[in-house]
N, C-alpha and C. Protein backbone atom coordinates (compact mmCIF):
# COMPACT_ATOMS: atom_id res chain seq x y z
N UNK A 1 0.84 -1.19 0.00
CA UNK A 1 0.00 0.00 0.00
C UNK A 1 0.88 1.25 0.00
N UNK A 2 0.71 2.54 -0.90
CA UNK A 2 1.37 3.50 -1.12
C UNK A 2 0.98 4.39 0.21
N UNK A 3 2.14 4.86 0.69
CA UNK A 3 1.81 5.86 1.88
C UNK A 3 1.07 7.27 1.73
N UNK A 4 0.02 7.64 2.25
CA UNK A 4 -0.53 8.65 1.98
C UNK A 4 -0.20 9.68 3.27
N UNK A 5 -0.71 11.06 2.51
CA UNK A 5 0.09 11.74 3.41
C UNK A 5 -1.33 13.22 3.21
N UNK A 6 -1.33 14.38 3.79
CA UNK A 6 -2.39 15.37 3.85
C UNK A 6 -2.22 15.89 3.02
N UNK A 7 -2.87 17.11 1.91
CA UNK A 7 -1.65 17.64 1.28
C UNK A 7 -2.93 19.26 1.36
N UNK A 8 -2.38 20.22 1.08
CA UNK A 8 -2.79 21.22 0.47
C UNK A 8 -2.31 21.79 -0.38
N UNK A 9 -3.86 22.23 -1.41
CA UNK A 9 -3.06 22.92 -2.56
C UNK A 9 -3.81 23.90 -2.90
N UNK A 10 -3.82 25.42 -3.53
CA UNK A 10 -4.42 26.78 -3.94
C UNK A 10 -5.37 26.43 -4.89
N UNK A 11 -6.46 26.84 -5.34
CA UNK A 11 -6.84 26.84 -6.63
C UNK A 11 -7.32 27.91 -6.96
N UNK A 12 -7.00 28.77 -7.87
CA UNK A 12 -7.63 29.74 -8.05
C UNK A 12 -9.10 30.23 -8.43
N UNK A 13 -9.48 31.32 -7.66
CA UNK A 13 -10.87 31.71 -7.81
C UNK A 13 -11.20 32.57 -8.83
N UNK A 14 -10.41 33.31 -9.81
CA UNK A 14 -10.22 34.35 -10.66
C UNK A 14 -9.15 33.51 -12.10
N UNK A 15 -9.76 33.91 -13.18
CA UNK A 15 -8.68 33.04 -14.47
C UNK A 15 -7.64 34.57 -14.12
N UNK A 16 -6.47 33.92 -14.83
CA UNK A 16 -5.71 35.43 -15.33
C UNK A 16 -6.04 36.40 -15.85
N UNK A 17 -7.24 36.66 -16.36
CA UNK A 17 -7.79 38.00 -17.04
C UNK A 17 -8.85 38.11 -16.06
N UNK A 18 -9.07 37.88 -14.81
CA UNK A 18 -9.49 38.12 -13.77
C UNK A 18 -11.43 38.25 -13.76
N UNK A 19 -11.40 37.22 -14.59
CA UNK A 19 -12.92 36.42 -14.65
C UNK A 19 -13.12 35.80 -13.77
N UNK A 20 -13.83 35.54 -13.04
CA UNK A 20 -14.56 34.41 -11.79
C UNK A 20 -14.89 33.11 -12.78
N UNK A 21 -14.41 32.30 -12.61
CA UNK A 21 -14.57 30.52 -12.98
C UNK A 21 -16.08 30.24 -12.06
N UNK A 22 -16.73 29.77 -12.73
CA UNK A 22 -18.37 29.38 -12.42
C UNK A 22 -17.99 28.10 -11.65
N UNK A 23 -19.10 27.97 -10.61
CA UNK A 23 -19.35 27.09 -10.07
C UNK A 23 -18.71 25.77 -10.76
N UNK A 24 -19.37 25.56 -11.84
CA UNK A 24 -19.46 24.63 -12.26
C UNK A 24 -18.08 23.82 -12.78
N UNK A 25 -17.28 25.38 -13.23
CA UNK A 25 -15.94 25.13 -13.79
C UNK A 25 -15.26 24.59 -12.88
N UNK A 26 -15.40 24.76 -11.17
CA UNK A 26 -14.94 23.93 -10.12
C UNK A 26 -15.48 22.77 -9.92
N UNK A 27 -16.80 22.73 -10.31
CA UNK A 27 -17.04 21.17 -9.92
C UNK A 27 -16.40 20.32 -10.69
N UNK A 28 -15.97 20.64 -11.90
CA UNK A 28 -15.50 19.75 -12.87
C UNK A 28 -14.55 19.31 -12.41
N UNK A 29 -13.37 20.32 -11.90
CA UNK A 29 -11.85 20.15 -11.50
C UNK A 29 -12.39 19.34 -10.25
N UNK A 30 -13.15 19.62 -9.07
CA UNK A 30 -13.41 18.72 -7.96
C UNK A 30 -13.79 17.03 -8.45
N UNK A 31 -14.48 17.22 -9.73
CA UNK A 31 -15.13 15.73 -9.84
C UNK A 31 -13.53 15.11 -10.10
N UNK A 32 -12.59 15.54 -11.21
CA UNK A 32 -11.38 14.61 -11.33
C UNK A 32 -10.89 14.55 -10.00
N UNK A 33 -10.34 15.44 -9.53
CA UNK A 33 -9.58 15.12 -8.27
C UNK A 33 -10.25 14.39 -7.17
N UNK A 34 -11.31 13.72 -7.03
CA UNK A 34 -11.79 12.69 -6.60
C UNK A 34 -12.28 11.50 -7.15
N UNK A 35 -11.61 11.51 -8.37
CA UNK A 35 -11.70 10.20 -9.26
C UNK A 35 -10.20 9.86 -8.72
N UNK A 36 -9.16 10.86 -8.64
CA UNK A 36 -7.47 10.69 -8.51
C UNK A 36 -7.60 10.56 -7.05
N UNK A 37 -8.35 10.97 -6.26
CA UNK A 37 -7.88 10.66 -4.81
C UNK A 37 -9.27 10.46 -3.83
N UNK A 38 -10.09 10.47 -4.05
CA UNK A 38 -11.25 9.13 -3.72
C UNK A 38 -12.41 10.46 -2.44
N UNK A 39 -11.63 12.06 -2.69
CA UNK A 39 -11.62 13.17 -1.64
C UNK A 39 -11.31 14.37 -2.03
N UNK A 40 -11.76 15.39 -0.95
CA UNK A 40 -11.36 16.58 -0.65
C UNK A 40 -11.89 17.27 0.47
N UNK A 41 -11.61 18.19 0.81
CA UNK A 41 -12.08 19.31 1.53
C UNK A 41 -11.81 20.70 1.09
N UNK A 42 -13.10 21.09 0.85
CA UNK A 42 -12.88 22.95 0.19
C UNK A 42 -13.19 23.56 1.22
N UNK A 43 -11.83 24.90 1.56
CA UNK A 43 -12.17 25.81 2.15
C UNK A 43 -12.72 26.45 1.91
N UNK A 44 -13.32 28.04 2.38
CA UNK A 44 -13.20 29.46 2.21
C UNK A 44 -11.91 30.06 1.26
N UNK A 45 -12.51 30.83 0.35
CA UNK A 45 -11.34 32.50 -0.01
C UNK A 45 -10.68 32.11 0.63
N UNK A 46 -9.42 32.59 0.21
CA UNK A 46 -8.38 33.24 1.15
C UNK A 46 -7.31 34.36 0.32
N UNK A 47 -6.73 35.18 0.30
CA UNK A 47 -6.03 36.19 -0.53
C UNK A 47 -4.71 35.87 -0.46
N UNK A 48 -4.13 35.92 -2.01
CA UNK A 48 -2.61 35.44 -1.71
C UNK A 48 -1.98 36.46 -2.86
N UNK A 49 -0.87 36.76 -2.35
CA UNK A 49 0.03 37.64 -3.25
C UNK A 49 1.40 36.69 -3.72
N UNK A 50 2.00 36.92 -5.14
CA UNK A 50 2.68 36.17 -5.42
C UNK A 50 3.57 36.80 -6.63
N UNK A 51 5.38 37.24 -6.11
CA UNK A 51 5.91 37.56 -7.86
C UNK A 51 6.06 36.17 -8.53
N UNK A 52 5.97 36.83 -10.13
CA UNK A 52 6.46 35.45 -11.43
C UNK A 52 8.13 35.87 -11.30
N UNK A 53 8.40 34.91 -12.47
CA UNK A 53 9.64 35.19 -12.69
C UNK A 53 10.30 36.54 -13.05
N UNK A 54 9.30 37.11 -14.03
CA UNK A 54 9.93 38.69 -14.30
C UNK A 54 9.50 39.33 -13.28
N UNK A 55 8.55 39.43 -12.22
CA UNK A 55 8.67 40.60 -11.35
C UNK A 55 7.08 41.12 -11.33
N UNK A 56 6.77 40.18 -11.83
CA UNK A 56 5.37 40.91 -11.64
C UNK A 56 4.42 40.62 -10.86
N UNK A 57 3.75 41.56 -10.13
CA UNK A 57 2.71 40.96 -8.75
C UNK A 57 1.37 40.66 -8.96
N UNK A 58 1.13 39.59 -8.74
CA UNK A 58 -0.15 38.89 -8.72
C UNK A 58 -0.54 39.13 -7.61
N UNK A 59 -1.78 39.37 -7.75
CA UNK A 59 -3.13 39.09 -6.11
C UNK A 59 -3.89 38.36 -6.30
N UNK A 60 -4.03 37.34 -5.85
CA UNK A 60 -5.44 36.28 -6.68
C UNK A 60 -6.37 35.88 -5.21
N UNK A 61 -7.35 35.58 -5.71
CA UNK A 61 -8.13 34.88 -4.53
C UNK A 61 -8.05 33.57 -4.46
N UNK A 62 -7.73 32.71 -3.40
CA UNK A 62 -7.66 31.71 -4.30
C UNK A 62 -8.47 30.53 -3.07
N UNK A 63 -8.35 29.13 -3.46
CA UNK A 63 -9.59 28.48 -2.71
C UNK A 63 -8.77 27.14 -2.23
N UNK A 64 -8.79 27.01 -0.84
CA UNK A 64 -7.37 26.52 -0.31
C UNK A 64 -8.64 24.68 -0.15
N UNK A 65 -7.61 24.12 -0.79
CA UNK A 65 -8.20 22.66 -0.40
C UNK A 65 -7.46 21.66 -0.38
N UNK A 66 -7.89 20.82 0.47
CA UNK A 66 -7.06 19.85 1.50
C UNK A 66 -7.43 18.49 0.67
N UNK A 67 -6.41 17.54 0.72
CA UNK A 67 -6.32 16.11 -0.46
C UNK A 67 -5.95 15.27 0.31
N UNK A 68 -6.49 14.11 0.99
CA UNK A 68 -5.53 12.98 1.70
C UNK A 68 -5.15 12.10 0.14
N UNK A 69 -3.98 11.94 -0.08
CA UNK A 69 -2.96 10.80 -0.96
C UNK A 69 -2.07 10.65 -1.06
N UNK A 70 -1.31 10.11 -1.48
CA UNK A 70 -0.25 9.49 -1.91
C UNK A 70 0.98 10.85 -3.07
N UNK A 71 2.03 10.78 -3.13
CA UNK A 71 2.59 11.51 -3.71
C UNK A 71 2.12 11.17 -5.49
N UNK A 72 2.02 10.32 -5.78
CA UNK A 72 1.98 9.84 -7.29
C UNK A 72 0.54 10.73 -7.68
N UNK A 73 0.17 10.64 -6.72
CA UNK A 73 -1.72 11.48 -6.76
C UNK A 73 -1.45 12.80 -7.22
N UNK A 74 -0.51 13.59 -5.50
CA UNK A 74 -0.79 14.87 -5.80
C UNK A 74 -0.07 15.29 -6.91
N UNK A 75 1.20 14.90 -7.31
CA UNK A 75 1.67 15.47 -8.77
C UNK A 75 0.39 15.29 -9.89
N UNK A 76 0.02 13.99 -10.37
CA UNK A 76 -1.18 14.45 -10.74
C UNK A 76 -2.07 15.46 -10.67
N UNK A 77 -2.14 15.78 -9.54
CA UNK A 77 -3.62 16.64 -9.45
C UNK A 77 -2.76 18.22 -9.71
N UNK A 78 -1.77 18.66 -9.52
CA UNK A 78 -1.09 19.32 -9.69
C UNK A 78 -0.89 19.68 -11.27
N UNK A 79 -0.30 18.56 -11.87
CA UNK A 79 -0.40 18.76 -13.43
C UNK A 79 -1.89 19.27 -14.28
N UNK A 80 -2.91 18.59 -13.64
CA UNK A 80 -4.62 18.62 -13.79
C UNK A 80 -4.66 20.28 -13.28
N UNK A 81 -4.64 20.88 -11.97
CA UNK A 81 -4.95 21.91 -11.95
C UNK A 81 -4.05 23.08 -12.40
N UNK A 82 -2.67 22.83 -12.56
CA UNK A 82 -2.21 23.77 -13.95
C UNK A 82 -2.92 24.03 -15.21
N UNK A 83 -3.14 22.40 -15.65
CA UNK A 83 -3.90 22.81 -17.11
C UNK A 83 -5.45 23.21 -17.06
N UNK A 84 -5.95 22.87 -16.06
CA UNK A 84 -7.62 23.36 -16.12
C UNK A 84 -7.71 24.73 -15.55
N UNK A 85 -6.81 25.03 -15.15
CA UNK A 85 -6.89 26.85 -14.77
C UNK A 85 -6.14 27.49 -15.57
N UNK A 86 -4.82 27.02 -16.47
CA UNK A 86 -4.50 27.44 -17.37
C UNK A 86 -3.39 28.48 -16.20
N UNK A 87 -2.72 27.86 -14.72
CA UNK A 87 -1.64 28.43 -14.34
C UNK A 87 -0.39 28.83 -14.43
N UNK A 88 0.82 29.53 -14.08
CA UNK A 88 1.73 30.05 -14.53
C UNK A 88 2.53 28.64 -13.45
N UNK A 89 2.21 28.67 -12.28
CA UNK A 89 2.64 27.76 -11.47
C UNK A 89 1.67 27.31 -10.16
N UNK A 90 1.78 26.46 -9.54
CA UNK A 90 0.74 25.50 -8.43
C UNK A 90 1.51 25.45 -7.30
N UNK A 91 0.98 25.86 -5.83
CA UNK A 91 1.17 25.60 -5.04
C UNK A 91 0.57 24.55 -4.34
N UNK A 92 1.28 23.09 -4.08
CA UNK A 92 0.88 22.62 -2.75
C UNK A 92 1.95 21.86 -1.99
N UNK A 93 1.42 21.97 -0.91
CA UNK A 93 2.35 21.38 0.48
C UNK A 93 1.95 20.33 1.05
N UNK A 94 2.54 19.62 1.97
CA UNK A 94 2.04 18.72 2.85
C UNK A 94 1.64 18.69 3.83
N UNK A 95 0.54 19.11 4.29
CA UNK A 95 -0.13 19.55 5.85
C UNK A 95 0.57 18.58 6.86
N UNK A 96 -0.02 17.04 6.41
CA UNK A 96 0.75 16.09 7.98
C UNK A 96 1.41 14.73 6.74
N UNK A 97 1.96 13.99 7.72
CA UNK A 97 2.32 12.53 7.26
C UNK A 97 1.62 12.04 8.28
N UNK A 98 1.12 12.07 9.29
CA UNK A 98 0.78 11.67 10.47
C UNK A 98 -0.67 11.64 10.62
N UNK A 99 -1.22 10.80 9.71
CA UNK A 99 -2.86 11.16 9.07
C UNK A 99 -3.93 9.93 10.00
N UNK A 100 -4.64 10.05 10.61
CA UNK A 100 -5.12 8.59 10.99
C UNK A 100 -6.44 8.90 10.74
N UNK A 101 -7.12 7.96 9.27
CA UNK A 101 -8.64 7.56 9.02
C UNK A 101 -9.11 6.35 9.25
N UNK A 102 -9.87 6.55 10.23
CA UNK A 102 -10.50 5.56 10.93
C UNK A 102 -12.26 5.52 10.12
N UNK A 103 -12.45 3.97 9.68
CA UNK A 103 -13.58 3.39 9.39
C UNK A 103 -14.15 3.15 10.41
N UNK A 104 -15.29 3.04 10.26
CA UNK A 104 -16.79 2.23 11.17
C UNK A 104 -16.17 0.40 10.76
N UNK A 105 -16.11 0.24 12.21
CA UNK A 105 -16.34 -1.67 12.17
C UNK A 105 -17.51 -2.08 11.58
């Protein structure tokens, strides 16, 4: 069994020409990433500032959500939400390794 681990990652709430992505355009990205990892949890907004490589400042809103899987997953879902938001780059981290999901007997 592959070790799974917490992960968080940004998604943005605004495209780069600073359109709001519809509902729906998230459910889509939510339905894969729970075909790739069986989960999620969506936060609230949250505001993040960020330079690119040349220097230029981004402010985006963006929509912080939590993934229990495996590393092979989150690169996946990583590659998936670059191309379905059409990003410059993806943030996510690893909240815990220290994860315990407990089933009903």
């Amino acid at each position: 069994m592959t070790e799974k681990s917490l992960w968080e990652i940004f998604v943005p709430n605004y495209s780069n020409d600073k359109v709001g992505y519809s509902l729906e355009y998230h459910q889509q990205w939510d339905d894969k990433v729970r075909e790739i990892s069986g989960g999620l949890t969506i936060f609230k907004t949250a505001k993040g500032q960020w330079l690119n490589d040349g220097g230029t400042l981004f402010s985006e809103e963006m929509i912080p959500v939590r993934i229990y899987c495996d590393d092979d997953s989150i690169d996946r879902i990583i590659a998936l939400t670059m191309m379905h938001y059409q990003q410059e780059a993806v943030l996510a981290y690893e909240v815990s390794s220290r994860v315990k999901l407990v089933h009903k007997a």
